[in-house]
N, C-alpha and C. Protein backbone atom coordinates (compact mmCIF):
# COMPACT_ATOMS: atom_id res chain seq x y z
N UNK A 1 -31.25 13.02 -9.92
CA UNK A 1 -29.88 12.64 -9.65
C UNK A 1 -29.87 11.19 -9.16
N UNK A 2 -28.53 10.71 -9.74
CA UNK A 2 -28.87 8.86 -9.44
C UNK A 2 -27.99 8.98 -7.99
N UNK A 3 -28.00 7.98 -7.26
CA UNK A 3 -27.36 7.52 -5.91
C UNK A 3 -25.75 7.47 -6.54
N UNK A 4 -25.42 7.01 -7.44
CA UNK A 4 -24.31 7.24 -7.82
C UNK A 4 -23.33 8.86 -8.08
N UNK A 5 -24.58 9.65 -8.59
CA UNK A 5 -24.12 10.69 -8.54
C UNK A 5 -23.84 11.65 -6.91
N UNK A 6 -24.72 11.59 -6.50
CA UNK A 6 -25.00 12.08 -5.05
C UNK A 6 -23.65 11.56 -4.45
N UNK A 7 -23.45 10.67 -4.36
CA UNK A 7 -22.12 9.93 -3.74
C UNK A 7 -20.79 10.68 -3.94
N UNK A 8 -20.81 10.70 -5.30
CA UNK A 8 -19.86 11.25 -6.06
C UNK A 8 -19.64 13.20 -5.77
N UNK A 9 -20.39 13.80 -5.82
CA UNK A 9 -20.91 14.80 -5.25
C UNK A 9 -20.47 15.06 -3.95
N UNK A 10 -21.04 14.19 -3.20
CA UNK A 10 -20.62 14.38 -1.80
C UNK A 10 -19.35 14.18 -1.59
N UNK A 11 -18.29 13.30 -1.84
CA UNK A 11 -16.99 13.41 -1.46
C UNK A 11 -16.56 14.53 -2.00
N UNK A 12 -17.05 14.83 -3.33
CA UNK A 12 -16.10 16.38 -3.74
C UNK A 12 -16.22 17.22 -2.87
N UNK A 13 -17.93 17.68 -1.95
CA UNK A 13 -18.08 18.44 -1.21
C UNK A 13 -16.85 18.30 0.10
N UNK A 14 -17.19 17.31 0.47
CA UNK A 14 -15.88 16.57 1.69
C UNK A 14 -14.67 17.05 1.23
N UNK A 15 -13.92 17.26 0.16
CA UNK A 15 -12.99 17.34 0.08
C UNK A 15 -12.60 19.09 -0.12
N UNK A 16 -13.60 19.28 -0.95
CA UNK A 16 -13.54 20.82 -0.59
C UNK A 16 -13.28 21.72 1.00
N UNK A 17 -14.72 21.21 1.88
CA UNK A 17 -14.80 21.70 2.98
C UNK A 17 -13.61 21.23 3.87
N UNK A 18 -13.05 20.05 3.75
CA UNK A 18 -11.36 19.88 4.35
C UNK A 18 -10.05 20.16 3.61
N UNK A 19 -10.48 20.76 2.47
CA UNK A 19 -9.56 21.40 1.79
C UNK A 19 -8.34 20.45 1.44
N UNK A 20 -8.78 19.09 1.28
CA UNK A 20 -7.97 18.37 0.52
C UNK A 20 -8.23 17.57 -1.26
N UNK A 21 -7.37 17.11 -1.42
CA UNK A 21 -7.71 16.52 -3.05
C UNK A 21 -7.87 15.01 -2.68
N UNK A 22 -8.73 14.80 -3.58
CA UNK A 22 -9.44 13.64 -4.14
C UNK A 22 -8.04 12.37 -3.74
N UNK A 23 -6.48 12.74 -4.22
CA UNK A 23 -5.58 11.54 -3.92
C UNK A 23 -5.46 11.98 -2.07
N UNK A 24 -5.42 12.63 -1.89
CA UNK A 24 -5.05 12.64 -0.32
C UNK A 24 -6.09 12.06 0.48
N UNK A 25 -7.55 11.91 0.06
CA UNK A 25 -8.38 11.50 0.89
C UNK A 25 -8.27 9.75 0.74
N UNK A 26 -8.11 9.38 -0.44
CA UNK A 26 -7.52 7.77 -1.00
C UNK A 26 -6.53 7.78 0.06
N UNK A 27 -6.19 8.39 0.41
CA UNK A 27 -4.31 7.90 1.39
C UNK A 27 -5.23 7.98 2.57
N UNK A 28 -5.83 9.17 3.17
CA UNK A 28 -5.93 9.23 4.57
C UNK A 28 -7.27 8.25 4.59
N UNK A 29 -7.76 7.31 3.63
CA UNK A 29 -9.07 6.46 3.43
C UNK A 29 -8.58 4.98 3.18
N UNK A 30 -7.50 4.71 3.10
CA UNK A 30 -6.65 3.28 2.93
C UNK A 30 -7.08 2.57 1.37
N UNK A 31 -8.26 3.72 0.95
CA UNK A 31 -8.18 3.14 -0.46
C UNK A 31 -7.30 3.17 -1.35
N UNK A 32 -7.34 2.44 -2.51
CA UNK A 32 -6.40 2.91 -3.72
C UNK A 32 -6.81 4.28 -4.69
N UNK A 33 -6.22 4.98 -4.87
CA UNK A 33 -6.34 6.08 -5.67
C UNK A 33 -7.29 5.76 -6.84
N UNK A 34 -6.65 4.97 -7.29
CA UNK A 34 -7.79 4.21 -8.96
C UNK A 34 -9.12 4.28 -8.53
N UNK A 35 -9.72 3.51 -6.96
CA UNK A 35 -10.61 3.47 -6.82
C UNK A 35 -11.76 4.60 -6.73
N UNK A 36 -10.80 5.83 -5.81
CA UNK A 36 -11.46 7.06 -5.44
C UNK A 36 -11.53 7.56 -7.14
N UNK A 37 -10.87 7.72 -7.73
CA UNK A 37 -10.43 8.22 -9.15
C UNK A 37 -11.86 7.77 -9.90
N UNK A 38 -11.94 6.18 -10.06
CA UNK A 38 -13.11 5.54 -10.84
C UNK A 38 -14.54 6.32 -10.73
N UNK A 39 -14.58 6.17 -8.76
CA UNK A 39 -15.64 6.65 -8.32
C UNK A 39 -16.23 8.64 -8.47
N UNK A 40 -15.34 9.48 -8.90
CA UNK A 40 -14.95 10.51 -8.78
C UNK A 40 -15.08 10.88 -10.32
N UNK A 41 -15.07 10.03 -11.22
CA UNK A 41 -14.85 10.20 -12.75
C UNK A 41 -16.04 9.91 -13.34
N UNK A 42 -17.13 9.00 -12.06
CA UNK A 42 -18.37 8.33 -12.53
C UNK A 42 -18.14 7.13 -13.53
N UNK A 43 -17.13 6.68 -13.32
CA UNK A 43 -16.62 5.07 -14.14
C UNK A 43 -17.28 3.90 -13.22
N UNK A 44 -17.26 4.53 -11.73
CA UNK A 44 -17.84 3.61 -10.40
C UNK A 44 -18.96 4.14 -10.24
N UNK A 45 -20.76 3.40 -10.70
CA UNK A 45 -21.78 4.29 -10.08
C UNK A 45 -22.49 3.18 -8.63
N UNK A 46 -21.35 2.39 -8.45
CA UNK A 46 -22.58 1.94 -6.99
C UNK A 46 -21.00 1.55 -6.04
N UNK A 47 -20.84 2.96 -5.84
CA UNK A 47 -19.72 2.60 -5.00
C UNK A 47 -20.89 1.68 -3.38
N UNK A 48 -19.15 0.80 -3.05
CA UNK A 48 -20.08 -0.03 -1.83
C UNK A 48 -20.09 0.89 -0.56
N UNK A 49 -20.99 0.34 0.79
CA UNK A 49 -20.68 0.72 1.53
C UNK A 49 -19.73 0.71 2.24
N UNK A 50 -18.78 -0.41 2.24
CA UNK A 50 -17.49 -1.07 2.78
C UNK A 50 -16.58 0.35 2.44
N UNK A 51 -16.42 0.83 1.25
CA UNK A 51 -15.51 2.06 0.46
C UNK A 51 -16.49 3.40 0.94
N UNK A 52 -17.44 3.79 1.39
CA UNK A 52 -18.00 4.47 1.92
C UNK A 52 -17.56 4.97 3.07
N UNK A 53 -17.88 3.68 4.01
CA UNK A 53 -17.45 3.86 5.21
C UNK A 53 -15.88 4.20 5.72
N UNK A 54 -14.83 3.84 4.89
CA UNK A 54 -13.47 3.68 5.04
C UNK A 54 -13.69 5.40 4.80
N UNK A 55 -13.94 5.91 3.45
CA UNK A 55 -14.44 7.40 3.04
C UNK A 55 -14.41 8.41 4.42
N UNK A 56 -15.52 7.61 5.33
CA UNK A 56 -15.69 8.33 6.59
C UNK A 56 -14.93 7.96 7.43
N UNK A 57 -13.97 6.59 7.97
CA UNK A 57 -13.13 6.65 8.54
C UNK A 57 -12.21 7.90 8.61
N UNK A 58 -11.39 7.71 7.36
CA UNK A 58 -10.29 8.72 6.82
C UNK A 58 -10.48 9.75 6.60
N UNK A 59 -12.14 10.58 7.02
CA UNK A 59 -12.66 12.02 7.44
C UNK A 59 -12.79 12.55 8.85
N UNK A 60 -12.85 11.12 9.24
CA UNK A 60 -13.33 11.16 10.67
C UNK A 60 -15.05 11.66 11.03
N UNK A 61 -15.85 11.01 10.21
CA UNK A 61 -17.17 11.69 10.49
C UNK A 61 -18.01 10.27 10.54
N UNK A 62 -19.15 9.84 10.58
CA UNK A 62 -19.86 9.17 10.39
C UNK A 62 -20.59 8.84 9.42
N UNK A 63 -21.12 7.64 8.80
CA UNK A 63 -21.99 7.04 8.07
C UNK A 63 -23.02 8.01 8.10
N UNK A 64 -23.63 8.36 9.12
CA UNK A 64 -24.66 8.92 9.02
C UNK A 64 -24.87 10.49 8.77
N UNK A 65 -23.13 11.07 9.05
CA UNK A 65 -22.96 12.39 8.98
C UNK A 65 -22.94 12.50 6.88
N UNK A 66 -21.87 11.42 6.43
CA UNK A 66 -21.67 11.57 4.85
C UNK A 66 -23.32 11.87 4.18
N UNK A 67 -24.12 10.99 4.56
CA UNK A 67 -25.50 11.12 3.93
C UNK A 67 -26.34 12.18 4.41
N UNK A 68 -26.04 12.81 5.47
CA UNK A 68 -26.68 14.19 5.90
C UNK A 68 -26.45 15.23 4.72
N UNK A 69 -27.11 15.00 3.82
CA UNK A 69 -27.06 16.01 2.83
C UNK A 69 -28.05 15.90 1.87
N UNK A 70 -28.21 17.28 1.39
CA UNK A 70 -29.31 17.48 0.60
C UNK A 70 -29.25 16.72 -0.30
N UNK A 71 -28.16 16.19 -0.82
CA UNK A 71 -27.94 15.49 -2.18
C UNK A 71 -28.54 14.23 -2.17
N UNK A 72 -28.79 13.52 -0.80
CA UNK A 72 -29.42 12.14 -1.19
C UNK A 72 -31.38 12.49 -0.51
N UNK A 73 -31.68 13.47 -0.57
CA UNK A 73 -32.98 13.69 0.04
C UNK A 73 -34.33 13.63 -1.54
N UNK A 74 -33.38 14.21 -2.45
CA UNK A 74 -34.49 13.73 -3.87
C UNK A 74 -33.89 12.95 -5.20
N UNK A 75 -33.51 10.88 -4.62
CA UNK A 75 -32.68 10.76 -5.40
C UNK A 75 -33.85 9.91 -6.97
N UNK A 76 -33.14 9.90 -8.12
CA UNK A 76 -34.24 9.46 -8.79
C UNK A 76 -34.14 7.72 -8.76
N UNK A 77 -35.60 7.12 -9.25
CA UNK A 77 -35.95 5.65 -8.90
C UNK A 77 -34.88 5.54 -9.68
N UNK A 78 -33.84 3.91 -9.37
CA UNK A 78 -33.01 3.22 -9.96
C UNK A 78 -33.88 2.35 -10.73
N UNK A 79 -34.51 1.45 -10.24
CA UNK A 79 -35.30 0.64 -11.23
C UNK A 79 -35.81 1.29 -11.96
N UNK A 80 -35.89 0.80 -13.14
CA UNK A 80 -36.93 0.93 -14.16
C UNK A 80 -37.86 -0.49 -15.24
């Protein structure tokens, strides 16, 4: 799994376990919808940390809580 995917992954999880949709977390995240949308569709694979962190603002959890997950523990090499 690429870092892009894992990312992508993980907000769905986030949004599940707070039981909101993908546009409500864009609102309560000050992003634009397009953006969460891009990133969510896999059109965006290196979302930044700047849009990450806002992610966890508008969850109320931490940087360090979003990546607490299995999903980024076996990610595959980007370079090639």
């Amino acid at each position: 799994m690429t870092s892009g995917e894992a990312v992508r992954l993980r907000i769905e999880e986030l949004c599940r376990e707070n039981e909101i949709t993908v546009n409500k977390l864009a609102t309560m995240s000050g992003i634009t919808q397009s953006t969460l949308n891009n990133i969510i569709s896999g059109r965006n694979r290196s979302t930044t940390i700047g849009t990450i962190q806002k992610i966890c603002d508008g969850l109320g959890i931490t940087i360090q809580e979003f990546f607490e997950s299995d999903l980024f523990y076996h990610l595959e090499q980007e370079l090639r």
